[in-house]
C-alpha atoms as a PDB file:
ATOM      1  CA  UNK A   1       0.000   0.000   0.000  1.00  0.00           C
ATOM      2  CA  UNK A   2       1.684   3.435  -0.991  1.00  0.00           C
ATOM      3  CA  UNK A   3       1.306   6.734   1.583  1.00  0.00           C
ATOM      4  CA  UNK A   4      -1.453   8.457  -0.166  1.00  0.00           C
ATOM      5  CA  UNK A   5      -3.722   5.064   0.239  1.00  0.00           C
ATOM      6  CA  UNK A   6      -2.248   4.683   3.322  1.00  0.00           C
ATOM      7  CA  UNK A   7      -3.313   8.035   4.789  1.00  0.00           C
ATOM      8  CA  UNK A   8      -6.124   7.729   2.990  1.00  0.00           C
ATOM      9  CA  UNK A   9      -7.878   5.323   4.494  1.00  0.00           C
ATOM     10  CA  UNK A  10      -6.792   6.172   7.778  1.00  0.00           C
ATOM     11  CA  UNK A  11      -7.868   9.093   7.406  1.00  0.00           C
ATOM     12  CA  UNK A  12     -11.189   7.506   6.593  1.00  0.00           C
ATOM     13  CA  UNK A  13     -11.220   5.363   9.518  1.00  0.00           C
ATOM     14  CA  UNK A  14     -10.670   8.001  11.709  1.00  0.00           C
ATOM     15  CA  UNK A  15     -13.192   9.746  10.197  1.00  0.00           C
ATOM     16  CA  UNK A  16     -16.086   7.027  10.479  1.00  0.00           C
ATOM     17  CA  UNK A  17     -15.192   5.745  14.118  1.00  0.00           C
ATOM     18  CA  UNK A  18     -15.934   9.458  14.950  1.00  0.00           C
ATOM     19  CA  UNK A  19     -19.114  10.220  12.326  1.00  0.00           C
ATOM     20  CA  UNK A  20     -20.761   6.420  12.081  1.00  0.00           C
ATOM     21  CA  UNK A  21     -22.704   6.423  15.289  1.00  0.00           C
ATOM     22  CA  UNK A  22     -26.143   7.329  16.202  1.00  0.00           C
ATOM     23  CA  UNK A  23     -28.622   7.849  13.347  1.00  0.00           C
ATOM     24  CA  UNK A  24     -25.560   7.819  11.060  1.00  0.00           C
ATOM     25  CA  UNK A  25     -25.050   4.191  11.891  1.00  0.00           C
ATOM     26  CA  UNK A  26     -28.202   3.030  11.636  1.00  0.00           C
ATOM     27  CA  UNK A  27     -29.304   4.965   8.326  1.00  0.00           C
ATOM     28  CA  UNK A  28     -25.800   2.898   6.720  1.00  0.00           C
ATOM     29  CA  UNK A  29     -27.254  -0.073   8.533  1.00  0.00           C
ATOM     30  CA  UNK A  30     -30.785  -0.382   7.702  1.00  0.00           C
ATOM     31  CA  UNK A  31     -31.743   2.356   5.290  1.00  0.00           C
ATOM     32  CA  UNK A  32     -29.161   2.588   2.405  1.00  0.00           C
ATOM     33  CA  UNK A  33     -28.897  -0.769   1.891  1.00  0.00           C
ATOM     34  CA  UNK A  34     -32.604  -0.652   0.725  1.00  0.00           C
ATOM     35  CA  UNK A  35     -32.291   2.823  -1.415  1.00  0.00           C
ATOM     36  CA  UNK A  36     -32.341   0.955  -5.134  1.00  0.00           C
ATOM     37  CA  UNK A  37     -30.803   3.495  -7.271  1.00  0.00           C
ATOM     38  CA  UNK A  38     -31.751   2.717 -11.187  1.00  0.00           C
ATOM     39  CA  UNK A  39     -28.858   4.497 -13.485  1.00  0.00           C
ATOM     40  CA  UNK A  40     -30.380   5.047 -17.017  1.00  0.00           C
ATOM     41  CA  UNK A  41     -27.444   5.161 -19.538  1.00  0.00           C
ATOM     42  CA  UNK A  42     -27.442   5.446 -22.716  1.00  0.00           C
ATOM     43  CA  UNK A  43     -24.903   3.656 -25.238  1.00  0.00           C
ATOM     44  CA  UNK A  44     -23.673   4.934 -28.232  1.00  0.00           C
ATOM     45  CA  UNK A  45     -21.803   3.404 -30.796  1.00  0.00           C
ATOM     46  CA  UNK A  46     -21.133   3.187 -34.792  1.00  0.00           C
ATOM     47  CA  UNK A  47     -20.995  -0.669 -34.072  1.00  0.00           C
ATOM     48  CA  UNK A  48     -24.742  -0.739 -32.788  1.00  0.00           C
ATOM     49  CA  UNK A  49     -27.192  -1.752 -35.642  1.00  0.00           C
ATOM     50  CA  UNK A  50     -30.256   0.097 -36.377  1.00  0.00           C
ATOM     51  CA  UNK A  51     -32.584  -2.944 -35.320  1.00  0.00           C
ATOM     52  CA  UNK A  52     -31.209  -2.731 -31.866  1.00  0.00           C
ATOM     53  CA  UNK A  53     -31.995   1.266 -31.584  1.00  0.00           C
ATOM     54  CA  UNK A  54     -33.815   1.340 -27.930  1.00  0.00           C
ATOM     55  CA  UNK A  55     -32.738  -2.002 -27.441  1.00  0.00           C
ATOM     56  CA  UNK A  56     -32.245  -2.534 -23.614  1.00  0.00           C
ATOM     57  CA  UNK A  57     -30.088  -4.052 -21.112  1.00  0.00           C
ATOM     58  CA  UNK A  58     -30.743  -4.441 -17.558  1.00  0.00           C
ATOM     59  CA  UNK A  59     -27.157  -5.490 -15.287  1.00  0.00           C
ATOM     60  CA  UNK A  60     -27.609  -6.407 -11.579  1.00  0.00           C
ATOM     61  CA  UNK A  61     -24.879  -8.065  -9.473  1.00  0.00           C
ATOM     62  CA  UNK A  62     -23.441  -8.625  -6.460  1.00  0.00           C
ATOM     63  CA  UNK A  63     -26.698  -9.879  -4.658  1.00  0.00           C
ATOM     64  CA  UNK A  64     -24.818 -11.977  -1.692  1.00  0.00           C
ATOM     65  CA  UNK A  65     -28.330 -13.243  -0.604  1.00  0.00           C
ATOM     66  CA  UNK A  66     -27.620 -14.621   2.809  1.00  0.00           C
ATOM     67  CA  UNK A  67     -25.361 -11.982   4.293  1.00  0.00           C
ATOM     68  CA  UNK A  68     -28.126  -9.449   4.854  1.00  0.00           C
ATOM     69  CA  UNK A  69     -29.739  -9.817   2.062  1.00  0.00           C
ATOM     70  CA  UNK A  70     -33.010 -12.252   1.763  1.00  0.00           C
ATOM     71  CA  UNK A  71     -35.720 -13.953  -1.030  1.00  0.00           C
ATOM     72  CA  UNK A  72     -37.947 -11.581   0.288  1.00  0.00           C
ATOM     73  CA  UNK A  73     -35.994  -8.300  -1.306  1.00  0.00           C
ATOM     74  CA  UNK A  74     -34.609 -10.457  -4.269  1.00  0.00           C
ATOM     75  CA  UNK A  75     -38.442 -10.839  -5.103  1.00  0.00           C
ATOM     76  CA  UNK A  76     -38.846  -7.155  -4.780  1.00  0.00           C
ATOM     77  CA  UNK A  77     -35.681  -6.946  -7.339  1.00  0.00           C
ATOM     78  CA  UNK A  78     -37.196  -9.044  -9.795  1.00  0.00           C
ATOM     79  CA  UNK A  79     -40.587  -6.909  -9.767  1.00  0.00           C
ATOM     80  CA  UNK A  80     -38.727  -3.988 -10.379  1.00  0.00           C
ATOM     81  CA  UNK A  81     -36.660  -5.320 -12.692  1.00  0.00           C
ATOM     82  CA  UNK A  82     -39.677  -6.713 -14.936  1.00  0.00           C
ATOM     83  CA  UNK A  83     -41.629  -3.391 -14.553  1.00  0.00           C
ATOM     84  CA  UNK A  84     -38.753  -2.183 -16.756  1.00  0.00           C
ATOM     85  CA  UNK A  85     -39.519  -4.191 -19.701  1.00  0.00           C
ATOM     86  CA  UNK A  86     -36.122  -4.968 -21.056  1.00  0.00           C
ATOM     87  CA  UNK A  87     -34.782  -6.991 -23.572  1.00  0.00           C
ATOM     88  CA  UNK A  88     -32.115  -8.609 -22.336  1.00  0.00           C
ATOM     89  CA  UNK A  89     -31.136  -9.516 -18.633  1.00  0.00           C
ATOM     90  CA  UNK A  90     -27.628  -9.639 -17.413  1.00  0.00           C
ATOM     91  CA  UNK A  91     -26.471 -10.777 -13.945  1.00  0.00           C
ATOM     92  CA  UNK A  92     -22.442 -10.480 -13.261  1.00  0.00           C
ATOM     93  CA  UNK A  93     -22.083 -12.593 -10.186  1.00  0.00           C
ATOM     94  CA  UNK A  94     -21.869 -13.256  -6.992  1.00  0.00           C
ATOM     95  CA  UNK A  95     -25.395 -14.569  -6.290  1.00  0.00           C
ATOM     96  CA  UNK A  96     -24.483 -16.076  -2.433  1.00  0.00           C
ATOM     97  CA  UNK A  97     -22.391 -14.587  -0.044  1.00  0.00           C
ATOM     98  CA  UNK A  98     -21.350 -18.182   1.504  1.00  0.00           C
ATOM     99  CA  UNK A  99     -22.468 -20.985  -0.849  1.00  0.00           C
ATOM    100  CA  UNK A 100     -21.265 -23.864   1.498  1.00  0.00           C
ATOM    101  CA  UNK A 101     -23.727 -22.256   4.243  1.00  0.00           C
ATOM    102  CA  UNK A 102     -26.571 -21.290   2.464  1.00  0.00           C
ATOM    103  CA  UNK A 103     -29.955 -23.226   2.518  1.00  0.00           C
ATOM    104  CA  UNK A 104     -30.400 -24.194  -0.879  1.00  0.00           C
ATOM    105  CA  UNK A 105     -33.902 -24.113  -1.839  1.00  0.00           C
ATOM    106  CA  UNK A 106     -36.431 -23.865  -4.889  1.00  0.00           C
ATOM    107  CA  UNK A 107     -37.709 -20.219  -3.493  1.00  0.00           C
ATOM    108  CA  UNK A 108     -34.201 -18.938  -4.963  1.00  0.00           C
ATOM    109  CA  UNK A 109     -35.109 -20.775  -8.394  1.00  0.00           C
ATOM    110  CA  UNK A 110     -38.812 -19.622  -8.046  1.00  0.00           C
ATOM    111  CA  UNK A 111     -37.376 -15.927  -8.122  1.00  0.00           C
ATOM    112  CA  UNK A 112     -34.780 -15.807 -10.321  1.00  0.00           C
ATOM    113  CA  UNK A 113     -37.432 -17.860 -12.980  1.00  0.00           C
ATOM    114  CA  UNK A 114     -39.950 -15.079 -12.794  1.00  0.00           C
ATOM    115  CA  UNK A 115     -37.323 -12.272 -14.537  1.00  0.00           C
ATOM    116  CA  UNK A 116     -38.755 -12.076 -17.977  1.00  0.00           C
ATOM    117  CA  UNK A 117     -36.617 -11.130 -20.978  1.00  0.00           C
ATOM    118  CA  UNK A 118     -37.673 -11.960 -24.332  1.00  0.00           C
ATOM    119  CA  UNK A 119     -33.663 -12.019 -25.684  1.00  0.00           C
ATOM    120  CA  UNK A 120     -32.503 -14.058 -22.759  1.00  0.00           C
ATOM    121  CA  UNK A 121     -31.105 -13.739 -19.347  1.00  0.00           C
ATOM    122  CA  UNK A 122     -27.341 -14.549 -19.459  1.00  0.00           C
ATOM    123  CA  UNK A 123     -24.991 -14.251 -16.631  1.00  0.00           C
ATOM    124  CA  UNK A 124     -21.091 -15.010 -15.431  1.00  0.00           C
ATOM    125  CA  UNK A 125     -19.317 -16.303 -12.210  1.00  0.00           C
ATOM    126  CA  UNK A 126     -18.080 -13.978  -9.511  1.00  0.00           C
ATOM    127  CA  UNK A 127     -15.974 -15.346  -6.779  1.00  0.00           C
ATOM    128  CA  UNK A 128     -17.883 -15.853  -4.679  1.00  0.00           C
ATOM    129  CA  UNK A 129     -19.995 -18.294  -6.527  1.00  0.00           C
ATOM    130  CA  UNK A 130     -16.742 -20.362  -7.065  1.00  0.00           C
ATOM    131  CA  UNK A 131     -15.818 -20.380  -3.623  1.00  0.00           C
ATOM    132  CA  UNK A 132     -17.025 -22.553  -0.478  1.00  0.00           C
ATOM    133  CA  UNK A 133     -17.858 -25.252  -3.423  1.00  0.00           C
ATOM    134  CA  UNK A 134     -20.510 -23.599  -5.063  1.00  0.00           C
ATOM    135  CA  UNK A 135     -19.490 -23.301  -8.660  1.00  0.00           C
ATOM    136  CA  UNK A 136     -21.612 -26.606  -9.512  1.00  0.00           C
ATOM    137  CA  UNK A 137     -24.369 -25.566  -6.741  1.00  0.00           C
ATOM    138  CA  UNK A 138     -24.540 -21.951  -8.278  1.00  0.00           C
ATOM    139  CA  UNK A 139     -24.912 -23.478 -11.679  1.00  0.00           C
ATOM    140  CA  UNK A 140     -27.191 -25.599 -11.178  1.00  0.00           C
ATOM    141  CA  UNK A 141     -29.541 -23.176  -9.607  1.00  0.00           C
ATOM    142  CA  UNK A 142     -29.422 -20.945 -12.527  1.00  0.00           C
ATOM    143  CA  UNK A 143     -29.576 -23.117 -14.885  1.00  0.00           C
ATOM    144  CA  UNK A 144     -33.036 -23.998 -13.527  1.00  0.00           C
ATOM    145  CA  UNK A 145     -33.399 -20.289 -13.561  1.00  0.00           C
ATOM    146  CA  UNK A 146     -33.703 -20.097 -16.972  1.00  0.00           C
ATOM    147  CA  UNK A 147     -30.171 -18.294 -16.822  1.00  0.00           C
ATOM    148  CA  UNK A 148     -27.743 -19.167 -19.675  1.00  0.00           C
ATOM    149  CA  UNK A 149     -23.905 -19.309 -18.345  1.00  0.00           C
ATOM    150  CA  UNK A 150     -20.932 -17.482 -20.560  1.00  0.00           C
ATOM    151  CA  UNK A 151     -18.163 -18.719 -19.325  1.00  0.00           C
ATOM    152  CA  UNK A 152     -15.052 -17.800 -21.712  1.00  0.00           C
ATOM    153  CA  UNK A 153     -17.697 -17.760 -24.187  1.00  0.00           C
ATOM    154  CA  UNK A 154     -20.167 -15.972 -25.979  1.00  0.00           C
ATOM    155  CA  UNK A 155     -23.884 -15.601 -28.059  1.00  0.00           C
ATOM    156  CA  UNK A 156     -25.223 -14.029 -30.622  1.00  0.00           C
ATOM    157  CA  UNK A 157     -28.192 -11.826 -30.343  1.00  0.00           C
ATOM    158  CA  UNK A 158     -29.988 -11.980 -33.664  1.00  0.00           C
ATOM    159  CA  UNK A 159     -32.900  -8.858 -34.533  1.00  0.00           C
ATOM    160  CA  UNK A 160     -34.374  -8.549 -37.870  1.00  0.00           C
ATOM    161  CA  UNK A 161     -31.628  -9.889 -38.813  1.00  0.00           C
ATOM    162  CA  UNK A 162     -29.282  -8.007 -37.504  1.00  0.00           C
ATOM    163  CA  UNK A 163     -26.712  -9.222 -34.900  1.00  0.00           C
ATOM    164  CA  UNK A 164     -24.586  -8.071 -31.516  1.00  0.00           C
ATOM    165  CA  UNK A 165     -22.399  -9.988 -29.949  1.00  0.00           C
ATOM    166  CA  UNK A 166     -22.774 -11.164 -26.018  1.00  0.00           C
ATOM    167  CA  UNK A 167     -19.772 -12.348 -24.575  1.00  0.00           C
ATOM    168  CA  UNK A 168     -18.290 -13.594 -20.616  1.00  0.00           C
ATOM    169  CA  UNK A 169     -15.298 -14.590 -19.108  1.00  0.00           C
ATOM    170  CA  UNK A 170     -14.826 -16.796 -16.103  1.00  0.00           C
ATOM    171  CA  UNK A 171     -14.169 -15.258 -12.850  1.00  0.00           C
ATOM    172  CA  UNK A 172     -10.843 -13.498 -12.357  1.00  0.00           C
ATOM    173  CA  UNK A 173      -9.792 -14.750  -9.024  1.00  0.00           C
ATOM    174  CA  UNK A 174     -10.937 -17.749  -8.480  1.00  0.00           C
ATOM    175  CA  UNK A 175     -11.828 -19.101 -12.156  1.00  0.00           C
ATOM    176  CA  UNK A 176      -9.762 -19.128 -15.404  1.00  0.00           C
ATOM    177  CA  UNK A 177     -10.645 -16.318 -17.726  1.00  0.00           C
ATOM    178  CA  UNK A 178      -9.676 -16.424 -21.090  1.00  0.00           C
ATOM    179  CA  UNK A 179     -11.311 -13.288 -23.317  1.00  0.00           C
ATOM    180  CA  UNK A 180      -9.807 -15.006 -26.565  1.00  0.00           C
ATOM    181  CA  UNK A 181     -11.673 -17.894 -26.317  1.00  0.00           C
ATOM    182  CA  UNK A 182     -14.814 -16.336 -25.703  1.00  0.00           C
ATOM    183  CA  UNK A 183     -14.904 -14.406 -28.812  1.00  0.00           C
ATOM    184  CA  UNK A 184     -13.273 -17.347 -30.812  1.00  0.00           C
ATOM    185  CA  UNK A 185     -14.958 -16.799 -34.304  1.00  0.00           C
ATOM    186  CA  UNK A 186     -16.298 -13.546 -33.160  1.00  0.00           C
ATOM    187  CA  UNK A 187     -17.052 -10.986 -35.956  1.00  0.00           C
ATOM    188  CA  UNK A 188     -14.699  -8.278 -34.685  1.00  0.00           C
ATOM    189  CA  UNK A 189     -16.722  -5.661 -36.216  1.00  0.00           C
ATOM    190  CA  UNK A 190     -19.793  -6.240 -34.510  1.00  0.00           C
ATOM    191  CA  UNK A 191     -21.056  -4.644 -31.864  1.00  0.00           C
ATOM    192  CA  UNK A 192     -19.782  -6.702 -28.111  1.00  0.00           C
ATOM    193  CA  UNK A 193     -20.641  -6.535 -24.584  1.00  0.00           C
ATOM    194  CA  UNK A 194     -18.473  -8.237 -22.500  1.00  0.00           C
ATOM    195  CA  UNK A 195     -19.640  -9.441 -18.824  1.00  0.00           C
ATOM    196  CA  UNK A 196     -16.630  -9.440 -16.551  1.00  0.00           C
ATOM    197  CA  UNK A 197     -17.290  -9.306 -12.976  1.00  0.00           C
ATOM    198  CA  UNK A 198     -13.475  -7.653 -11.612  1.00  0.00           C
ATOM    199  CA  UNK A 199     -13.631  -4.525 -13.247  1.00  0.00           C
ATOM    200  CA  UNK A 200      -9.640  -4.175 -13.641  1.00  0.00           C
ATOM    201  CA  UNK A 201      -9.741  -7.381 -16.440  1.00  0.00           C
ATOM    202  CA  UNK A 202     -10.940  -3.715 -18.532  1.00  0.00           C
ATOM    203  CA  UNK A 203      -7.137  -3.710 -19.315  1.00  0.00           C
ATOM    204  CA  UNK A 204      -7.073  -7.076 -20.383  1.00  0.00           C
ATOM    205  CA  UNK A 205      -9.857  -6.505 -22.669  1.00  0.00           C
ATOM    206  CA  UNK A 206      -8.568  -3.283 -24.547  1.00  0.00           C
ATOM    207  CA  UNK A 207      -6.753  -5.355 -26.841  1.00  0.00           C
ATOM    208  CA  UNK A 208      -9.725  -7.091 -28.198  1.00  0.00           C
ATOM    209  CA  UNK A 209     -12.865  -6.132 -30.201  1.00  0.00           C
ATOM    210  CA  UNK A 210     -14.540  -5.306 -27.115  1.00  0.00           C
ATOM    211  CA  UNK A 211     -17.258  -2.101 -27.220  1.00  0.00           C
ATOM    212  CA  UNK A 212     -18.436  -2.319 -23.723  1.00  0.00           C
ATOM    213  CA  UNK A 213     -17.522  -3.948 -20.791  1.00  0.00           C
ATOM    214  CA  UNK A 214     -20.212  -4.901 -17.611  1.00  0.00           C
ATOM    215  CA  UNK A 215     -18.454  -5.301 -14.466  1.00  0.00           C
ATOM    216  CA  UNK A 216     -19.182  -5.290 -10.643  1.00  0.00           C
ATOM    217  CA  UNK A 217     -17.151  -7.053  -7.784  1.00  0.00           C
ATOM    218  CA  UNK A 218     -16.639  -3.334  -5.957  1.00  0.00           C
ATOM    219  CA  UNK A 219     -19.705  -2.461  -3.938  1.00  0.00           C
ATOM    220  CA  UNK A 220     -18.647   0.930  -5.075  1.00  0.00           C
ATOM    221  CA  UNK A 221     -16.714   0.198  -2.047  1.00  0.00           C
ATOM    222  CA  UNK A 222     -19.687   0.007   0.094  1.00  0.00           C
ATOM    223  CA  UNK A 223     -19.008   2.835   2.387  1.00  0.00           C
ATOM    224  CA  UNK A 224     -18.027   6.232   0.829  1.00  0.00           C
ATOM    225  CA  UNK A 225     -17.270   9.489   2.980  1.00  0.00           C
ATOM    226  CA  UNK A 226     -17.059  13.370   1.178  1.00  0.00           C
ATOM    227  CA  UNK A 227     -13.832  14.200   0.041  1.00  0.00           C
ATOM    228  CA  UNK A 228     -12.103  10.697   0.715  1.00  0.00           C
ATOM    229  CA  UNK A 229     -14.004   8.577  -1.205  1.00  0.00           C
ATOM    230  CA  UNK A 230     -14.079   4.787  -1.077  1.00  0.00           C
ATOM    231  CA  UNK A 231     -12.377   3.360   2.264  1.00  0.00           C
ATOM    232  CA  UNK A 232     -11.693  -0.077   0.391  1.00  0.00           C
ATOM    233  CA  UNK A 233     -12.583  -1.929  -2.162  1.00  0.00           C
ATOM    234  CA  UNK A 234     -11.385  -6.212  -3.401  1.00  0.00           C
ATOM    235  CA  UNK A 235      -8.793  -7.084  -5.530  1.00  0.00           C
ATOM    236  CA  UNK A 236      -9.397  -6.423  -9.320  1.00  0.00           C
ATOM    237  CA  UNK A 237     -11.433  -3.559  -8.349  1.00  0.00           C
ATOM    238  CA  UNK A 238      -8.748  -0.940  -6.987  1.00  0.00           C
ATOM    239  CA  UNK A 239      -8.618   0.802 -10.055  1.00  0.00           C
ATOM    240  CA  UNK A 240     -12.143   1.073 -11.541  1.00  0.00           C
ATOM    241  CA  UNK A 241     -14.420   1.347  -8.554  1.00  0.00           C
ATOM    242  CA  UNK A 242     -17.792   2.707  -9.803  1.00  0.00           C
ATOM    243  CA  UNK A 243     -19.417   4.817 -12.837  1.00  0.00           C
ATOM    244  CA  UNK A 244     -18.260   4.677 -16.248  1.00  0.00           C
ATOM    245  CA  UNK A 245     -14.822   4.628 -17.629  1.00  0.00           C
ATOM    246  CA  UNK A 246     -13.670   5.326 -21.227  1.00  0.00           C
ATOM    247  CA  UNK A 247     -10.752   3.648 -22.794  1.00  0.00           C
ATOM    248  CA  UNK A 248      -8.581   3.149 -25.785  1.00  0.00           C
ATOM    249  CA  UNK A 249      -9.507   6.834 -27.194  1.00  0.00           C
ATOM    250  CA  UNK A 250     -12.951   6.448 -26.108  1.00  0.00           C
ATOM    251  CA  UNK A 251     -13.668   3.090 -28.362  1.00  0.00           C
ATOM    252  CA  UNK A 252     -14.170   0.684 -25.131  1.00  0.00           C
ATOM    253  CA  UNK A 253     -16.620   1.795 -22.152  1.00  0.00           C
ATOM    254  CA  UNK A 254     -16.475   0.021 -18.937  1.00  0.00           C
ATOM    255  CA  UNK A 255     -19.424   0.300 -16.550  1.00  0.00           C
ATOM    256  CA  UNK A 256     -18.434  -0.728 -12.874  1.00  0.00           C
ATOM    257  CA  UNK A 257     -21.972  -1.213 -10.968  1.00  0.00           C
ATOM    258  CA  UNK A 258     -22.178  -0.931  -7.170  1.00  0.00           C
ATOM    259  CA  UNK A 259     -24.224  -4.021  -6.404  1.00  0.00           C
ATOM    260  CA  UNK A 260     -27.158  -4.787  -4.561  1.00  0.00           C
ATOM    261  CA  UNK A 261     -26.340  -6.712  -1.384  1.00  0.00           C
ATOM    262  CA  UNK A 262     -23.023  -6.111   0.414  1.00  0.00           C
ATOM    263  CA  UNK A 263     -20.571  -8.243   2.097  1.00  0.00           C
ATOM    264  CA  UNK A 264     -18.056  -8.443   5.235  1.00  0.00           C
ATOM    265  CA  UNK A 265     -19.630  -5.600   6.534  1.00  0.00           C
ATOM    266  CA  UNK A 266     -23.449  -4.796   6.450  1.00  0.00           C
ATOM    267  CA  UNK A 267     -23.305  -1.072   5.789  1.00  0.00           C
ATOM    268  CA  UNK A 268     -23.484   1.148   2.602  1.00  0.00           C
ATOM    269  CA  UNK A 269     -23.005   5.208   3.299  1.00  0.00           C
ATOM    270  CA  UNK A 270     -22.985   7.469   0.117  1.00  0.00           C
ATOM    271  CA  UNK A 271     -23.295   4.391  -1.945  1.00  0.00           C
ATOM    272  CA  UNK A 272     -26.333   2.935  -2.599  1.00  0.00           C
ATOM    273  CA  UNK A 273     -27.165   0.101  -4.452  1.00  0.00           C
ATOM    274  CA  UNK A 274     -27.647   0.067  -8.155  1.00  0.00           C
ATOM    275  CA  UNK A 275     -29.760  -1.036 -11.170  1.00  0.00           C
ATOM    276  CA  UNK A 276     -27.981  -0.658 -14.142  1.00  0.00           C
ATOM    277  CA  UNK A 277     -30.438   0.149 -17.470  1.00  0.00           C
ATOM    278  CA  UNK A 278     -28.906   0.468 -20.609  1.00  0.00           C
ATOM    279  CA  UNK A 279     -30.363   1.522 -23.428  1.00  0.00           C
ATOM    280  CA  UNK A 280     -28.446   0.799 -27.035  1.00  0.00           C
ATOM    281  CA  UNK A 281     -27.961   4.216 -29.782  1.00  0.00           C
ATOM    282  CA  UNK A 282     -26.560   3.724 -33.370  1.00  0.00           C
ATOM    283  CA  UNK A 283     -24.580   6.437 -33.129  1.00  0.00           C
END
């Protein structure tokens, strides 16, 4: 750790022992957690074909159902979710916080089968689904979900005729990603979202035909103070945190979303979680 993150999150520290108490502690317990933000972005690109004008993408990740996080919101997810009408559903991992403790159940599958997409609900390890040996369990579940699984691989979304590219890689810490087999036979001029769930892999995937890349794995670092920022966020997410990035002269755009559950710690302050929309432009 260098001396600016050093006194930085000291600094921070510092600053929450002292502020986090009271009201404050309570609102990051029990109130932010719950505040659903939904980001409406628009995506513009040459690459985008005119059949997919208005076409749109719904992202959420980071759920970690178990650690403070139950069925009972994950239904109220889904609702809201399917009140948005979109075309395509994209989850980027981490479904469980502890897969080896969870009680595995069909009210999970229930859920997760009710999201309604009419170009398919795709979605990619995290680490957490790979660790406490649930990569099979995790599968399995949404498979029965009606969730199709891109790992180091890819689909084609077909509209009028007209095609963009859908592509994931397997989880960077735990998995084995490998972007070049996922777009193995890939067009490299059409139009490709790629579902990564470490954000950082964005400088891994600048050297291929990648338009947009869908990340989460930061929590936006959970708990955020003014002027400081983030106190901490996991590996593979230290550089690209939250928000969009642009890269490679503005050609690949990375989207980092905060999440909706959280993990370790049960608090979210400035950082509330998020509902990404996305909504495709020919430019």
């Amino acid at each position: 750790m260098n001396r600016r993150s050093f006194l930085k999150r000291s600094i921070g520290s510092l600053l929450a022992l002292i502020g986090i108490g009271g009201g404050t502690y309570y609102y990051a317990r029990d109130i932010e957690p719950r505040m659903l933000q939904v980001q409406n972005v628009k995506i513009m690109d040459a690459t985008i074909p005119a059949s997919f004008n208005d076409f749109k993408v719904v992202q959420f990740s980071d759920t970690h159902i178990g650690f403070h996080y139950s069925i009972e919101q994950l239904q109220k997810l889904v609702n809201r979710i399917n009140e948005i009408n979109p075309d395509l559903i994209v989850f980027t991992g981490d479904l469980v916080d502890e897969p080896h403790l969870y009680t595995w159940n069909n009210d999970l599958i229930n859920v997760l089968q009710s999201l309604e997409a009419p170009r398919g609900k795709f979605w990619i390890y995290g680490n957490h689904d790979h660790g406490g040996y649930g990569t099979e369990k995790v599968r399995d579940v949404m498979d029965a979900s009606g969730f199709t699984l891109l790992q180091n691989e890819h689909s084609v979304i077909e509209q009028n005729n007209e095609r963009i590219i859908l592509s994931g890689i397997d989880d960077v810490m735990l998995g084995s990603p490998n972007l070049r087999q996922a777009l193995e036979n890939v067009n490299p001029d059409l139009f490709t979202l790629l579902l990564a769930h470490e954000p950082d892999f964005v400088d891994v995937a600048v050297d291929y035909s990648v338009n947009v890349q869908l990340s989460g794995h930061s929590h936006g670092g959970q708990v955020r103070l003014p002027f400081i920022g983030h106190l901490y966020t996991p590996k593979y997410a230290e550089k690209y945190v939250e928000g969009k990035y642009l890269l490679n002269d503005g050609n690949l755009q990375l989207f980092v979303n905060r999440g909706i559950g959280t993990t370790r710690l049960p608090y979210r302050f400035l950082c509330k979680p998020e509902l990404h929309v996305y909504t495709l432009h020919k430019e």
